[in-house]
C-alpha atoms as a PDB file:
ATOM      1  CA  UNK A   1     237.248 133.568 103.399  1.00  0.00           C
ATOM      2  CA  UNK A   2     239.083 131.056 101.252  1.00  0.00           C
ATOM      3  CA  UNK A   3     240.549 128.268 102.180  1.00  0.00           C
ATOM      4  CA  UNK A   4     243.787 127.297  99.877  1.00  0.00           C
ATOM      5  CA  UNK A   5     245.391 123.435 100.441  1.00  0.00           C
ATOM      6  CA  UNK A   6     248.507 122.305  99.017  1.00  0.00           C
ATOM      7  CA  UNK A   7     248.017 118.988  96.688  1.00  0.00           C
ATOM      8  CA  UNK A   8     250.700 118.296  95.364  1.00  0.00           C
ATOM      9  CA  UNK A   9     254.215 116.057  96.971  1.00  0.00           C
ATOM     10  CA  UNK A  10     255.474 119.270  98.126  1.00  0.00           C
ATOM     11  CA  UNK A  11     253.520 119.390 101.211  1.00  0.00           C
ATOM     12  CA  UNK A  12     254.800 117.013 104.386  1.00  0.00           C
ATOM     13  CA  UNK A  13     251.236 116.785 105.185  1.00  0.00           C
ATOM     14  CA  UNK A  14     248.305 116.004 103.839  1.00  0.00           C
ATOM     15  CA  UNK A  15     245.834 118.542 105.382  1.00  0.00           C
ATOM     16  CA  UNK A  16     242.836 115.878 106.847  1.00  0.00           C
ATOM     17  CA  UNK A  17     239.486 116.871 109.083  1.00  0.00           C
ATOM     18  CA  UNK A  18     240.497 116.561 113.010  1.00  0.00           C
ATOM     19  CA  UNK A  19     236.703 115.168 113.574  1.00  0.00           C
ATOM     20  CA  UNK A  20     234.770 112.238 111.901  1.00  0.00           C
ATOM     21  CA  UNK A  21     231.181 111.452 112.218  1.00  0.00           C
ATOM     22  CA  UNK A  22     230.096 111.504 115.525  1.00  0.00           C
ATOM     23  CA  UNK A  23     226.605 111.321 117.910  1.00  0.00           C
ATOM     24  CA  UNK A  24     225.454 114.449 117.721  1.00  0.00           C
ATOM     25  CA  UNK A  25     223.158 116.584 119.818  1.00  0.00           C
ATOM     26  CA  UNK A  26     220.308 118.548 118.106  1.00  0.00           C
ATOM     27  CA  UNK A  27     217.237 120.011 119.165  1.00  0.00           C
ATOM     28  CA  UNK A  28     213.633 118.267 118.628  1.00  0.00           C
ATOM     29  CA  UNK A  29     212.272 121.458 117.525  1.00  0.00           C
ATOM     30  CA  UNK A  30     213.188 124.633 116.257  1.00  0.00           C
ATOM     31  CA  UNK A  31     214.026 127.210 118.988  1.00  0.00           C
ATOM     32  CA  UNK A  32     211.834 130.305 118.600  1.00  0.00           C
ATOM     33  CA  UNK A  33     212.795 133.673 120.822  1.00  0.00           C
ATOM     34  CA  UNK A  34     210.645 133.291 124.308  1.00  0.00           C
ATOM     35  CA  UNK A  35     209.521 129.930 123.677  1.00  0.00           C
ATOM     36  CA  UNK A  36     211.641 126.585 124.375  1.00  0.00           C
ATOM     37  CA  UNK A  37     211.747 123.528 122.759  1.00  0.00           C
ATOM     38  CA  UNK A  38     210.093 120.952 125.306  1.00  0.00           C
ATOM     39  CA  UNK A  39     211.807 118.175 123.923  1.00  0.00           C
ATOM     40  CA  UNK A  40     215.387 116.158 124.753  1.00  0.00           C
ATOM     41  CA  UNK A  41     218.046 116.374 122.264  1.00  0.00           C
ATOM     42  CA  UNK A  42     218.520 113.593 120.557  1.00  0.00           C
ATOM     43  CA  UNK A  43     222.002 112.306 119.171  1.00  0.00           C
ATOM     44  CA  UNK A  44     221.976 111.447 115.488  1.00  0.00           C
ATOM     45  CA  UNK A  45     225.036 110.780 113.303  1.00  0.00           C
ATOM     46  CA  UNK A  46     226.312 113.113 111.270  1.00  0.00           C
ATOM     47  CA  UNK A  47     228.991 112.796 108.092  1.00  0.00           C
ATOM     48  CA  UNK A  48     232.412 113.898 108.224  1.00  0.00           C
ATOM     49  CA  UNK A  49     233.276 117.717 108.016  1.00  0.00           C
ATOM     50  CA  UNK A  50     236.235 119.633 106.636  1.00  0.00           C
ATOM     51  CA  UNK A  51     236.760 117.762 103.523  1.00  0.00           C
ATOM     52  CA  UNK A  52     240.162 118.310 101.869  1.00  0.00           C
ATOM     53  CA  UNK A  53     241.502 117.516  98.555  1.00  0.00           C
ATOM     54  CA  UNK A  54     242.415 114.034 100.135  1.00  0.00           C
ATOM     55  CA  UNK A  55     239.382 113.187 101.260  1.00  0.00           C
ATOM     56  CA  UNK A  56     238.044 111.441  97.769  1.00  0.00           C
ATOM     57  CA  UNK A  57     240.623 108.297  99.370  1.00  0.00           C
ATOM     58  CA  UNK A  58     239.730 108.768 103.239  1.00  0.00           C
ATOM     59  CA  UNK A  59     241.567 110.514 106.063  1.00  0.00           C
ATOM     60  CA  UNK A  60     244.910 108.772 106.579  1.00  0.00           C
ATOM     61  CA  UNK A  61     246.973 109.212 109.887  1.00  0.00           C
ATOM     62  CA  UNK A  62     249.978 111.079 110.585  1.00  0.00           C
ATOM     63  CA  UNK A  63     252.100 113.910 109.273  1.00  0.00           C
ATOM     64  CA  UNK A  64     252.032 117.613 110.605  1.00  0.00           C
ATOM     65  CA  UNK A  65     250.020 119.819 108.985  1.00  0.00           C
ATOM     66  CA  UNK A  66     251.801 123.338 108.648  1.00  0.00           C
ATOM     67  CA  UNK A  67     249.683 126.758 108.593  1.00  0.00           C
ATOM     68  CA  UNK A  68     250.101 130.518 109.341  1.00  0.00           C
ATOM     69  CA  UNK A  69     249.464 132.791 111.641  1.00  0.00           C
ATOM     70  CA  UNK A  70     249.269 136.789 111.278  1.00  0.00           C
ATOM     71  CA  UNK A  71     250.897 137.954 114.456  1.00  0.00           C
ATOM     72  CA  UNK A  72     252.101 137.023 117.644  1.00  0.00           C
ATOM     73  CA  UNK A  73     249.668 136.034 120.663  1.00  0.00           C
ATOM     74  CA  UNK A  74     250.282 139.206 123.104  1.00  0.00           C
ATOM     75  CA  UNK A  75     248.773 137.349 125.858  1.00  0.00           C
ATOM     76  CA  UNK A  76     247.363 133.884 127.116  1.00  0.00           C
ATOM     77  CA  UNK A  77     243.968 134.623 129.008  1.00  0.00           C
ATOM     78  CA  UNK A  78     241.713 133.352 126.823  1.00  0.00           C
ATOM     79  CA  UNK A  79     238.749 135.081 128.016  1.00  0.00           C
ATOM     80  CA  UNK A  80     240.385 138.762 128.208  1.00  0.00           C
ATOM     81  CA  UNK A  81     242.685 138.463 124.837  1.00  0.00           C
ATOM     82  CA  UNK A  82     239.886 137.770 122.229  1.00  0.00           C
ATOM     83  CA  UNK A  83     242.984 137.912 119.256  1.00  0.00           C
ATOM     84  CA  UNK A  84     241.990 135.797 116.351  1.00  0.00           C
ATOM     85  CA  UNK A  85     245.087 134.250 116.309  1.00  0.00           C
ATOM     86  CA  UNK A  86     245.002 133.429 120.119  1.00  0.00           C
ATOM     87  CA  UNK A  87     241.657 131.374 119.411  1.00  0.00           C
ATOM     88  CA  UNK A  88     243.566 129.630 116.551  1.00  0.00           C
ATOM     89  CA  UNK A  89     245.993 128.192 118.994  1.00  0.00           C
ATOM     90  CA  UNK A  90     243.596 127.466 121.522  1.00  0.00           C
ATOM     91  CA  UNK A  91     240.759 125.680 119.605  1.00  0.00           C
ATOM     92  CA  UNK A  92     243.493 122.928 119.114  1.00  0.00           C
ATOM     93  CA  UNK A  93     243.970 122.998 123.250  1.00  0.00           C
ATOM     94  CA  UNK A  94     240.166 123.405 124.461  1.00  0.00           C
ATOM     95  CA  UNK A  95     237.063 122.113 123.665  1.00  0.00           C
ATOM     96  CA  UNK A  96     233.661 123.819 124.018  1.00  0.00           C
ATOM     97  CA  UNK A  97     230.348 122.356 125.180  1.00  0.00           C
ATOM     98  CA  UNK A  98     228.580 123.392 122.067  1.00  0.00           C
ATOM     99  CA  UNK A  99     230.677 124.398 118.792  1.00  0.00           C
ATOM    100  CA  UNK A 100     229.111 125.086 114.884  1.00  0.00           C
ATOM    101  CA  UNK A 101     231.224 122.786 112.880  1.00  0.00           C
ATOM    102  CA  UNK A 102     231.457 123.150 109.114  1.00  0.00           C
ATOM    103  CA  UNK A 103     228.768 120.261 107.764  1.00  0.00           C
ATOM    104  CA  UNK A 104     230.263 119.353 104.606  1.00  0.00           C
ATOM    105  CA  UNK A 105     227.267 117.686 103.212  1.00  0.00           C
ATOM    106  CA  UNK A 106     225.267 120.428 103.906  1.00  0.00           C
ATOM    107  CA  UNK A 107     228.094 122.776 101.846  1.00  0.00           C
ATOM    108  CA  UNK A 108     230.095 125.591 102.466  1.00  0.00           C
ATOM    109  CA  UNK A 109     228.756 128.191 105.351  1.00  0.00           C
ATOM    110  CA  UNK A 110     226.313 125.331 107.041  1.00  0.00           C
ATOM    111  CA  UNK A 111     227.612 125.343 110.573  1.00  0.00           C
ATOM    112  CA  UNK A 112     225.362 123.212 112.506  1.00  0.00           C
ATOM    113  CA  UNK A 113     225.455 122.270 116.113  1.00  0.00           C
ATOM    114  CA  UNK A 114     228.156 119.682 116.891  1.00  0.00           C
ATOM    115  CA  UNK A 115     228.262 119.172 120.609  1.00  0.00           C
ATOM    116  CA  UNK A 116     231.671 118.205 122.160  1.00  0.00           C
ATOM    117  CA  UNK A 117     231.940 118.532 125.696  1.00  0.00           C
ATOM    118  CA  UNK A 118     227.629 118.127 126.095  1.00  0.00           C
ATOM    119  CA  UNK A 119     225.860 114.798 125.717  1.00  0.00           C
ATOM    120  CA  UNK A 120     223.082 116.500 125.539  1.00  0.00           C
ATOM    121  CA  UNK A 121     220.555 119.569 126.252  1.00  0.00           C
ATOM    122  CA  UNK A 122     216.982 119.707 127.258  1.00  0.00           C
ATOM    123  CA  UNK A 123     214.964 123.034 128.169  1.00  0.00           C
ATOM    124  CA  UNK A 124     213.135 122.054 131.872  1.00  0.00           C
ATOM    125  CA  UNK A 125     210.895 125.033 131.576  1.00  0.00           C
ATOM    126  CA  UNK A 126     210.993 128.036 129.394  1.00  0.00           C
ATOM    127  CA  UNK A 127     214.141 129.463 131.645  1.00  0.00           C
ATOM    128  CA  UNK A 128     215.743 126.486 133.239  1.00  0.00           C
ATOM    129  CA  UNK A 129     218.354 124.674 130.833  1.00  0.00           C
ATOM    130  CA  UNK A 130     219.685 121.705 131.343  1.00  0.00           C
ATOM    131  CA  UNK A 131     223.338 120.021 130.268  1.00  0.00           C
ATOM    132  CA  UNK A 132     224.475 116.287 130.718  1.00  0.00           C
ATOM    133  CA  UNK A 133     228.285 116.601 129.940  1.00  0.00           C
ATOM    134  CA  UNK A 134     229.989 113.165 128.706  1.00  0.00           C
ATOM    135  CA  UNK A 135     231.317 110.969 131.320  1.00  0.00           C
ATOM    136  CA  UNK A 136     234.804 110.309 130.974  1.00  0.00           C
ATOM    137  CA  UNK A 137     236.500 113.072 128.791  1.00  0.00           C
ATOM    138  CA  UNK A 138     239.968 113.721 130.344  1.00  0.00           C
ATOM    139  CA  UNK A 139     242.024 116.744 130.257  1.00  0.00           C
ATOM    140  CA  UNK A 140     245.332 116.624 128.906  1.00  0.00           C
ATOM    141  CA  UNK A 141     247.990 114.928 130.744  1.00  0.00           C
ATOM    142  CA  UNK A 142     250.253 117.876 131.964  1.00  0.00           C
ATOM    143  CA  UNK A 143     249.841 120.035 135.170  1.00  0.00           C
ATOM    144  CA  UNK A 144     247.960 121.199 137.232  1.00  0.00           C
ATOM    145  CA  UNK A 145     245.379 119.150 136.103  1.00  0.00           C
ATOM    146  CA  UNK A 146     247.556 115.905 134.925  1.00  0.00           C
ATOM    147  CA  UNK A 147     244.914 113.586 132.924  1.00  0.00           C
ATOM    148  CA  UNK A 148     241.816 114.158 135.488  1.00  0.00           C
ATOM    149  CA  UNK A 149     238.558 114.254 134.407  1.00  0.00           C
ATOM    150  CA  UNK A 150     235.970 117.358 132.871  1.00  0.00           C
ATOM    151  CA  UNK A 151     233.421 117.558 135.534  1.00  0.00           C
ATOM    152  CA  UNK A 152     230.496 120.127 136.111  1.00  0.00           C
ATOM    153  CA  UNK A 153     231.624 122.061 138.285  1.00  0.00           C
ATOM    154  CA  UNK A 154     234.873 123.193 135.554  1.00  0.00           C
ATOM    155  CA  UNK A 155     231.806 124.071 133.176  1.00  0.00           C
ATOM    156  CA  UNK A 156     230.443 126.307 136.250  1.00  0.00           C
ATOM    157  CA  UNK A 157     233.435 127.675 137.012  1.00  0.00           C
ATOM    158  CA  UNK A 158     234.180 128.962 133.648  1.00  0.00           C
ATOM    159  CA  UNK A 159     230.671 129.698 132.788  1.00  0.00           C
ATOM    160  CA  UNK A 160     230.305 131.704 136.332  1.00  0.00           C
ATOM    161  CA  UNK A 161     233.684 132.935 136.367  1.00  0.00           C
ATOM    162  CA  UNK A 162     235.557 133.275 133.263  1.00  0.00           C
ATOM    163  CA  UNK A 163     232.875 134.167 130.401  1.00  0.00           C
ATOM    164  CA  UNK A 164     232.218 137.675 132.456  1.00  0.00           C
ATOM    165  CA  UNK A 165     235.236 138.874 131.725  1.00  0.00           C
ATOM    166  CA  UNK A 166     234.318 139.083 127.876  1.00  0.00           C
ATOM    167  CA  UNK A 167     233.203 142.654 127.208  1.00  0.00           C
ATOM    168  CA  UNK A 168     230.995 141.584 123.949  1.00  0.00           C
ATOM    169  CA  UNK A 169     229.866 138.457 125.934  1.00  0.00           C
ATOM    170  CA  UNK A 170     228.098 140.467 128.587  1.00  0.00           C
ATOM    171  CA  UNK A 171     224.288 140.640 126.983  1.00  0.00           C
ATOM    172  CA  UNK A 172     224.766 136.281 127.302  1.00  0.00           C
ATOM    173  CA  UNK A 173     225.987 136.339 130.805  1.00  0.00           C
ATOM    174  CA  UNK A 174     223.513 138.769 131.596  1.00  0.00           C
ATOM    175  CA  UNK A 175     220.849 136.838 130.303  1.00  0.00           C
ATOM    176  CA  UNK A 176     222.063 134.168 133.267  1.00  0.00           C
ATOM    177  CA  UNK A 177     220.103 133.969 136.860  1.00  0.00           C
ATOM    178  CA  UNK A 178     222.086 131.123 138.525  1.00  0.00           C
ATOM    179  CA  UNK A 179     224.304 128.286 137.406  1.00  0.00           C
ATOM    180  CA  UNK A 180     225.161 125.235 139.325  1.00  0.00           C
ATOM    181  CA  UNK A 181     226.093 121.655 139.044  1.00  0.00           C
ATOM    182  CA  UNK A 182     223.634 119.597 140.302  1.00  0.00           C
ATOM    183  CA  UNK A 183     225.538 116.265 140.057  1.00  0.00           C
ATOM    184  CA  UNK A 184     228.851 115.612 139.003  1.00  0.00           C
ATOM    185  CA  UNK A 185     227.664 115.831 135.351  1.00  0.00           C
ATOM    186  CA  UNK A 186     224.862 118.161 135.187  1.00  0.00           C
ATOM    187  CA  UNK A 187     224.468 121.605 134.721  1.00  0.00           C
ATOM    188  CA  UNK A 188     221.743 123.416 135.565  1.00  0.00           C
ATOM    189  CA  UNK A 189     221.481 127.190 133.946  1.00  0.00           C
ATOM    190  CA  UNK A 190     218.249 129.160 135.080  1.00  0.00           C
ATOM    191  CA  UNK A 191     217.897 132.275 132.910  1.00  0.00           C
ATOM    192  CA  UNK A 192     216.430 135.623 133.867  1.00  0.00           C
ATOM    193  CA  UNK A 193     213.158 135.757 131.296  1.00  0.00           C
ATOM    194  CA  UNK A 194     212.912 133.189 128.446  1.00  0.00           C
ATOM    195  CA  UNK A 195     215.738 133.545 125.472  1.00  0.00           C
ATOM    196  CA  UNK A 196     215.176 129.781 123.263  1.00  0.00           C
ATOM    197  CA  UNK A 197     218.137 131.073 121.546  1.00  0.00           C
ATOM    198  CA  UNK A 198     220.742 131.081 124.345  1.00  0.00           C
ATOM    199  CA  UNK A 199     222.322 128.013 123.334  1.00  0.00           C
ATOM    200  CA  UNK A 200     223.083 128.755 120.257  1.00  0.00           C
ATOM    201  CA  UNK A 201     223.662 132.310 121.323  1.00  0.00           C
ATOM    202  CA  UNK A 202     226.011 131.633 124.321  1.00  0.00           C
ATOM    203  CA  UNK A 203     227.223 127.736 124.140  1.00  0.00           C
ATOM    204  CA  UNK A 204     228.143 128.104 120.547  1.00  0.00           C
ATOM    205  CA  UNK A 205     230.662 131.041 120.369  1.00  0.00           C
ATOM    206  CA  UNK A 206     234.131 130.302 119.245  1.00  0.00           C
ATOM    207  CA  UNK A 207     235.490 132.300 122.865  1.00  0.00           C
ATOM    208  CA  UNK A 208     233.040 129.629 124.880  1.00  0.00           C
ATOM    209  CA  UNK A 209     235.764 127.369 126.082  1.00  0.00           C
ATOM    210  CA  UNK A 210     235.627 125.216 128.998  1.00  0.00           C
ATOM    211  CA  UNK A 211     238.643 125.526 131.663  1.00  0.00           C
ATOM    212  CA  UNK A 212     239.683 123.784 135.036  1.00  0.00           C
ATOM    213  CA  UNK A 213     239.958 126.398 138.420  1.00  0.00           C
ATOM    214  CA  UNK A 214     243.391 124.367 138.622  1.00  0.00           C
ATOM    215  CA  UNK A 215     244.765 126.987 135.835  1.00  0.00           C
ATOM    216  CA  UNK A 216     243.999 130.413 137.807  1.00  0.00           C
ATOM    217  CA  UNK A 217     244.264 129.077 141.339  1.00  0.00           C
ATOM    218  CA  UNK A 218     247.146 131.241 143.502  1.00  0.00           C
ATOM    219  CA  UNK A 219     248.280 132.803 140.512  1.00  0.00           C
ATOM    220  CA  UNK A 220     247.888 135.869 138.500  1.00  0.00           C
ATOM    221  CA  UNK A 221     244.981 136.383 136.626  1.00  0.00           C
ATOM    222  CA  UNK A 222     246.476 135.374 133.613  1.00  0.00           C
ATOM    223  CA  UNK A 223     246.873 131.929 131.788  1.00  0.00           C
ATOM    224  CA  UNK A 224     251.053 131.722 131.396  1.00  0.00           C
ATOM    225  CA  UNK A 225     252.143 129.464 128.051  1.00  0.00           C
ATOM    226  CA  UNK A 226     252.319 126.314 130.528  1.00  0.00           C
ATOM    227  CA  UNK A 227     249.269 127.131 131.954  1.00  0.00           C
ATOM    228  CA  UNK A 228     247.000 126.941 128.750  1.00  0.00           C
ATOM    229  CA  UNK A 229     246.013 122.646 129.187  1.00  0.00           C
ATOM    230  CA  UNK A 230     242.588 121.229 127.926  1.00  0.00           C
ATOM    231  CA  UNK A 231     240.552 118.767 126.420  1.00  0.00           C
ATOM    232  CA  UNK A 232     241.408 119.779 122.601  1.00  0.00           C
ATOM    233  CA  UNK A 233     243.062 117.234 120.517  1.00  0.00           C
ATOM    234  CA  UNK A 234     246.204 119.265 120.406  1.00  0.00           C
ATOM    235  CA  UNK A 235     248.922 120.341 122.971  1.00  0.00           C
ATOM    236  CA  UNK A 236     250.576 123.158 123.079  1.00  0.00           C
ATOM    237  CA  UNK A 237     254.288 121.858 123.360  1.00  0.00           C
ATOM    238  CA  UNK A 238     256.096 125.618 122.604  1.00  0.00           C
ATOM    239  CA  UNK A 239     255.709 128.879 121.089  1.00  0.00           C
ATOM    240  CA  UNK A 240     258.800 130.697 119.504  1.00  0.00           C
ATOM    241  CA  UNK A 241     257.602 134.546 119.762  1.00  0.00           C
ATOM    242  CA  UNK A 242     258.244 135.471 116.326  1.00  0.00           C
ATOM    243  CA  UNK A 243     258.581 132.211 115.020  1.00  0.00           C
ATOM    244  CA  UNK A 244     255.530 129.407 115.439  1.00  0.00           C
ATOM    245  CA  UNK A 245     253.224 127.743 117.759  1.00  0.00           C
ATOM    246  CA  UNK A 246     254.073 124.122 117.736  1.00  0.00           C
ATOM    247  CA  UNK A 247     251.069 121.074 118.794  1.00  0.00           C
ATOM    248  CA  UNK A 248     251.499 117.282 119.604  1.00  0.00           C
ATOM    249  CA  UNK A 249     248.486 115.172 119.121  1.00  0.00           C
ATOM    250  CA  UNK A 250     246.779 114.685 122.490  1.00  0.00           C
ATOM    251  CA  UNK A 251     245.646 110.727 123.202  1.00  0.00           C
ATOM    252  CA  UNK A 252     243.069 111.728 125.437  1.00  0.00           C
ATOM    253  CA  UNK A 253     241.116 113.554 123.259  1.00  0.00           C
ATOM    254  CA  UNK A 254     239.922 109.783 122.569  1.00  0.00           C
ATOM    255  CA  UNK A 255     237.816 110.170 125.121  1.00  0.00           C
ATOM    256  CA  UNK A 256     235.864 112.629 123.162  1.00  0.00           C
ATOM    257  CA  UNK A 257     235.927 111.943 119.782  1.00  0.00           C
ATOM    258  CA  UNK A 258     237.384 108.128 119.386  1.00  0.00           C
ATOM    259  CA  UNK A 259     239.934 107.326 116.854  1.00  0.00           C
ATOM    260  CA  UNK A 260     241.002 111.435 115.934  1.00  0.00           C
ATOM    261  CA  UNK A 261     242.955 113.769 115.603  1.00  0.00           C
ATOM    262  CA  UNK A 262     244.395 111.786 112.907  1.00  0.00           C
ATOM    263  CA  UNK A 263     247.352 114.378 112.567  1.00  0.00           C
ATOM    264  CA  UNK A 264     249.852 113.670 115.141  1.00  0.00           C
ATOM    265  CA  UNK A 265     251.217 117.623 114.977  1.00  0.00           C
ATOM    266  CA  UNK A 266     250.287 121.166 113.949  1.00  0.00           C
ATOM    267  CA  UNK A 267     252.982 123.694 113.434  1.00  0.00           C
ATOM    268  CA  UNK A 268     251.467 127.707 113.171  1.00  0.00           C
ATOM    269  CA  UNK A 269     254.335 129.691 111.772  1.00  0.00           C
ATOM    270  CA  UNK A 270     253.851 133.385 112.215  1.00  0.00           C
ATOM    271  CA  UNK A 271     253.804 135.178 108.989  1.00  0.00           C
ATOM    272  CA  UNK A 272     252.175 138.576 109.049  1.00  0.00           C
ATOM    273  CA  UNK A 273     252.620 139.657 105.309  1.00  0.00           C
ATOM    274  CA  UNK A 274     249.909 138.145 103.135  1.00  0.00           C
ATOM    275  CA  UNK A 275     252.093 138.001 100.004  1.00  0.00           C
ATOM    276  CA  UNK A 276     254.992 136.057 102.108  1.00  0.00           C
ATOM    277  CA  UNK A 277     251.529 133.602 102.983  1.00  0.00           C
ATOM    278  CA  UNK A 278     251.582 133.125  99.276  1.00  0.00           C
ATOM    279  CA  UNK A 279     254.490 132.554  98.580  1.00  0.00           C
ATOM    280  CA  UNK A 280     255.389 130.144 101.191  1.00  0.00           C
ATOM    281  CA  UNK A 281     252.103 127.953  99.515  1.00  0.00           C
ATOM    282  CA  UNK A 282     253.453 128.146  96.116  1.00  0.00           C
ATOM    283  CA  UNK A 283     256.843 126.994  97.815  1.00  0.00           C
ATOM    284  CA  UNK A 284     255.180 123.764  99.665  1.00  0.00           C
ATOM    285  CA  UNK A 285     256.297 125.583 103.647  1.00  0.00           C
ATOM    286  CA  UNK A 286     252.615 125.585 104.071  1.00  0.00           C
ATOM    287  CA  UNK A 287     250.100 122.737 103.419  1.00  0.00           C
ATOM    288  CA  UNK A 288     246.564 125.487 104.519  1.00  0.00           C
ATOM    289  CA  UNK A 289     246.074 128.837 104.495  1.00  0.00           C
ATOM    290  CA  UNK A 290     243.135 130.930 105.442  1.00  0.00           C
ATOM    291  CA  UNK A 291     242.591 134.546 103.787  1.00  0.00           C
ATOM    292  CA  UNK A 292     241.352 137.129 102.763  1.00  0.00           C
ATOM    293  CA  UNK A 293     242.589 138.567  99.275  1.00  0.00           C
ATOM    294  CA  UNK A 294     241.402 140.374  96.293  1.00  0.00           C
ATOM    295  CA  UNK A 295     239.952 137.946  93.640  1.00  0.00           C
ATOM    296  CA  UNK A 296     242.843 139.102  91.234  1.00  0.00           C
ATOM    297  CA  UNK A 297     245.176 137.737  94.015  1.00  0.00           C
ATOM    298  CA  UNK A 298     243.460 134.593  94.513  1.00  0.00           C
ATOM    299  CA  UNK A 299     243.186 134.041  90.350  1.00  0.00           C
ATOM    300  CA  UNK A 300     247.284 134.430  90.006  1.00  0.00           C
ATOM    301  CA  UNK A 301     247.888 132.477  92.859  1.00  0.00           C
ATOM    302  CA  UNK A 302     245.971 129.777  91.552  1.00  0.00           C
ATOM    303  CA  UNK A 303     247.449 130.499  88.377  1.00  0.00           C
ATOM    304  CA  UNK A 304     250.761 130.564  89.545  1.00  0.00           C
ATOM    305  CA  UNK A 305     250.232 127.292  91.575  1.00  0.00           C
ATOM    306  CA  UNK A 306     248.013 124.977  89.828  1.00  0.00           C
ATOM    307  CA  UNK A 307     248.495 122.212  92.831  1.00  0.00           C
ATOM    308  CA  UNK A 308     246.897 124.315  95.208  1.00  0.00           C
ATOM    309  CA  UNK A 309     242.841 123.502  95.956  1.00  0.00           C
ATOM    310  CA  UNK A 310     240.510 126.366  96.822  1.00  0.00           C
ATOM    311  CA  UNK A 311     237.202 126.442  98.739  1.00  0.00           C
ATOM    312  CA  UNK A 312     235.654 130.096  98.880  1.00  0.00           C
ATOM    313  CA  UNK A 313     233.468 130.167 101.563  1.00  0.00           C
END
């Protein structure tokens, strides 16, 4: 993939990271299939990720950042649509308990474990995991769930209930004996045989979001457009079928990450045809595009733009 940034004063925002350095999680030792690390994780700081051509000054706040999407989002269950543009929109509204986030000092394609939602993991014995959550990390403040706080039993809930309904996801949930919350920020998941793997296997994926019952209780089992409220540091505040996705910086995602997201809006316009993608970069409509083009494309385009910055990945 390729990731193309407006540079120059056409753009109305200067495309920044939405996360900073931050405790991180990561395993003592190195998992090996059917044996499990016996140590704690152990948070250690990591730098920033996502670097963009601005980063050489810092991350500055404000502005909207403006990107595209291919097509239209046919439907708003997470866990049954599986549309790579759905996850677009809702990695800005959820948050994950484990996520691979792009290390920039490590280069392009190193996606280490960042931990979000999870303060930390530890393997109890080699079938029994076990996940402190962070105290304190608030949903967003809209209904049904109007600012409370991420406790274990959500992660249960959409562990137990939700992830199932993933065809592809079935080996993972498979792998699962029992999950419960054994306080009101603990997990406990007991696998079937030994699999050292499984958090990085099933915590890690980019469909492994974390929702509240609140969202599917007495009502169809589907997410509706005002239904779809997390943790992420983005809310959804409309979607134009045809037209774009539009997201307000959320305060409480404080509670996760302090001080970020340092935009305060995104705005996903839906442009299907690659070439219009182009052409609304060389224009200065969009500040970030990823795609997928011939290298001939790529070459004119940066021929044809000179103040766009590229990142092949």
């Amino acid at each position: 993939a390729l990731l193309l940034a407006a540079c120059g004063p056409a753009a109305t925002a200067t495309p920044v990271p939405t996360r900073v350095a931050a405790a991180v999680a990561t395993p003592t030792a190195t998992p090996v299939m059917g044996v499990a690390p016996a140590a704690t994780s152990t948070p250690t700081p990591r730098p920033a990720v996502s670097p963009s051509p601005a980063q050489a000054t810092g991350p500055k706040y404000g502005g909207t950042l403006r990107m595209p999407l291919t097509a239209d989002i046919p439907g708003w269950d997470l866990f049954k649509n599986t549309g790579t543009n759905l996850h677009e929109i809702v990695s800005f509204n959820h948050t994950r308990l484990l996520l691979k986030n792009h290390d920039a000092a490590a280069g392009c394609g190193s996606f280490p474990a960042d931990p979000e939602l999870a303060q930390s993991w530890k393997w109890l014995n080699d079938r029994t995991l076990e996940i402190k959550i962070r105290q304190g990390v608030k949903y967003q403040d809209l209904p049904p769930m109007n600012g409370r706080e991420l406790v274990a039993s959500d992660v249960v809930f959409s562990i137990d209930k939700q992830w199932p309904k993933m065809s592809w996801y079935k080996p993972i949930t498979d792998a699962m004996d029992k999950i419960e919350a054994t306080d009101r920020y603990t997990v406990r998941i007991s696998l079937k045989s030994p699999f050292s793997v499984f958090p990085d296997k099933g915590l890690m994926a980019d469909v492994a979001n974390i929702v509240a019952p609140e969202i599917f209780d007495g009502k169809p089992d589907m997410i509706r457009q005002d239904q779809n409220v997390g943790m992420g540091p983005f809310i959804l505040t409309s979607y134009v079928l045809g037209v774009k996705a539009t997201h307000k910086k959320n305060p409480n995602y404080a509670t996760v990450r302090p001080g970020i997201p340092y935009l305060d809006g995104i705005d996903q316009f839906i442009i299907p045809d690659f070439s219009s993608q182009a052409a609304a970069l060389r224009a200065g409509k969009l500040d970030f595009a990823t795609v997928q083009w011939e290298p001939a494309v790529i070459q004119e385009l940066q021929r044809s733009a000179p103040n766009l910055a590229s990142q092949v990945c």
